[in-house]
C-alpha atoms as a PDB file:
ATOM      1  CA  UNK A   1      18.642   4.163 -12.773  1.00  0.00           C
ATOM      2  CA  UNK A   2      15.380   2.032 -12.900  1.00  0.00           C
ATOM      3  CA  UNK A   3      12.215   3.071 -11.485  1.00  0.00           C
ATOM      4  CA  UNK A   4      10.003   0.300  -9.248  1.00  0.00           C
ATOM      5  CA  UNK A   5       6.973   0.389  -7.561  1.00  0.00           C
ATOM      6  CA  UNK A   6       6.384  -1.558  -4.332  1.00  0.00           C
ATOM      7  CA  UNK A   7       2.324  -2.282  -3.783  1.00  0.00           C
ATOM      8  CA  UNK A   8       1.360  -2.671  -0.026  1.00  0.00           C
ATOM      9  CA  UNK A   9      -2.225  -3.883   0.654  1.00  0.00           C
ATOM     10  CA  UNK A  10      -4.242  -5.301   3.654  1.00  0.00           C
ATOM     11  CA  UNK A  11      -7.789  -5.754   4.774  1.00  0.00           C
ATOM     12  CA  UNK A  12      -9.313  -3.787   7.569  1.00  0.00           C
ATOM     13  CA  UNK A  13      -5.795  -1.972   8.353  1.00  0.00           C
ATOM     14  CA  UNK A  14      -4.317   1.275   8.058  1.00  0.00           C
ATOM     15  CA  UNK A  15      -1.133   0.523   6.098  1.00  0.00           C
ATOM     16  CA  UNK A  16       0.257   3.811   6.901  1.00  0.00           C
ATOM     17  CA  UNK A  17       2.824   1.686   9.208  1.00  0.00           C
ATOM     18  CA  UNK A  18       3.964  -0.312   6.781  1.00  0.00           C
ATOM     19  CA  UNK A  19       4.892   2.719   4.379  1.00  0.00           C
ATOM     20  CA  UNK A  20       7.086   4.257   7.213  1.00  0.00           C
ATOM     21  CA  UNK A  21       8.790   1.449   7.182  1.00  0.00           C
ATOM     22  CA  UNK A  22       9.467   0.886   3.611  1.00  0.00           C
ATOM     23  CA  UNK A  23      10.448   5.005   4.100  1.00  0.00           C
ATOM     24  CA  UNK A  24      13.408   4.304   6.520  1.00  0.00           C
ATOM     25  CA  UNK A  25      14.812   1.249   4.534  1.00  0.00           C
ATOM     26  CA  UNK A  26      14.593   2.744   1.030  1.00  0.00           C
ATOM     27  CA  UNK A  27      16.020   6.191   2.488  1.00  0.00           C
ATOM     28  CA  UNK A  28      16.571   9.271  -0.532  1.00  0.00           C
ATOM     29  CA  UNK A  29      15.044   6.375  -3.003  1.00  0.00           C
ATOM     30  CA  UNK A  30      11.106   7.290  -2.857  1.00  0.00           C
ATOM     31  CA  UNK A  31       9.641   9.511  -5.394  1.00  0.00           C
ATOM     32  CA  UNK A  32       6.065   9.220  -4.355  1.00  0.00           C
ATOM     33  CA  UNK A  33       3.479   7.312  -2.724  1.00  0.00           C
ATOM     34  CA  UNK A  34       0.201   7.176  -3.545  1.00  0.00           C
ATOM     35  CA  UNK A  35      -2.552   5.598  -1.090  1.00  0.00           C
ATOM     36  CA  UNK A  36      -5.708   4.143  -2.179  1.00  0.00           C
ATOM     37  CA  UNK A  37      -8.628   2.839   0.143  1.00  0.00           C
ATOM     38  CA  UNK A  38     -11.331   1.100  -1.321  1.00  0.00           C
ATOM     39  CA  UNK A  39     -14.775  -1.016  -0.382  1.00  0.00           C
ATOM     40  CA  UNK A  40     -14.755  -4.810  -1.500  1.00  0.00           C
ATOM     41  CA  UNK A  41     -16.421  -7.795  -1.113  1.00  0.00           C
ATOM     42  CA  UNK A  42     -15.606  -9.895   1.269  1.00  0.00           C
ATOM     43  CA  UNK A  43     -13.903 -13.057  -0.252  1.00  0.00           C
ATOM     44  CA  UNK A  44     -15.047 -15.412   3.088  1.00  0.00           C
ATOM     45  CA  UNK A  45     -18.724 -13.646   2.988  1.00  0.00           C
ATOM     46  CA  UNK A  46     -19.923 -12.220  -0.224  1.00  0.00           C
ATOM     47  CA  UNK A  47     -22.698 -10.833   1.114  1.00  0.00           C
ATOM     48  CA  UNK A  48     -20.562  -8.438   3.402  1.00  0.00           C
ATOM     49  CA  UNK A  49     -18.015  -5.651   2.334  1.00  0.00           C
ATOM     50  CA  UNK A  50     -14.833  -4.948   3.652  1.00  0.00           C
ATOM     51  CA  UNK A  51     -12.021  -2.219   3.464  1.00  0.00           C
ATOM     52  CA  UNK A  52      -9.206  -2.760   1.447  1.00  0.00           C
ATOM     53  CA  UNK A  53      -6.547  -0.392   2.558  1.00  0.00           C
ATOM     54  CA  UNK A  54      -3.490   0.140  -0.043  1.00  0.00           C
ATOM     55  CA  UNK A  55       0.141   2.380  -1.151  1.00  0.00           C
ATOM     56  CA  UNK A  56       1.907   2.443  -3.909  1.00  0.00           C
ATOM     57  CA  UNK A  57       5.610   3.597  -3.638  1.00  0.00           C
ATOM     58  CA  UNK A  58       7.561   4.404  -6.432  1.00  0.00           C
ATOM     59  CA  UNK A  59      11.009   4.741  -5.644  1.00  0.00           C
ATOM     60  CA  UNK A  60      14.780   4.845  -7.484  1.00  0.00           C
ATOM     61  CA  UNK A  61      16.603   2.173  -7.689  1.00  0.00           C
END
């Protein structure tokens, strides 16, 4: 049994949704998930920041 991780990321969104979602379809799989928000540039408008919301779920496969 292999372990994988499955990265989720977006931009100005709570991806908590997202993670539910990958909850239900992987089932008994997930060991952990990890979230991670951070503050980056904006890629359209340097001079602004934006918030980079992300999960990483490790699961069994």
């Amino acid at each position: 049994m292999g372990m994988q991780v499955h990265h989720v990321a977006q931009f100005d969104k709570d991806v908590a949704s997202e993670v539910t979602q990958w909850l239900k379809y992987l089932k008994g799989q997930v060991t952990s998930v990890q979230f991670l928000t951070t503050t980056v540039p904006d890629p359209k408008a340097p001079e602004k920041w934006r918030v980079q919301y992300e999960a990483y779920i490790t699961y069994q496969q």
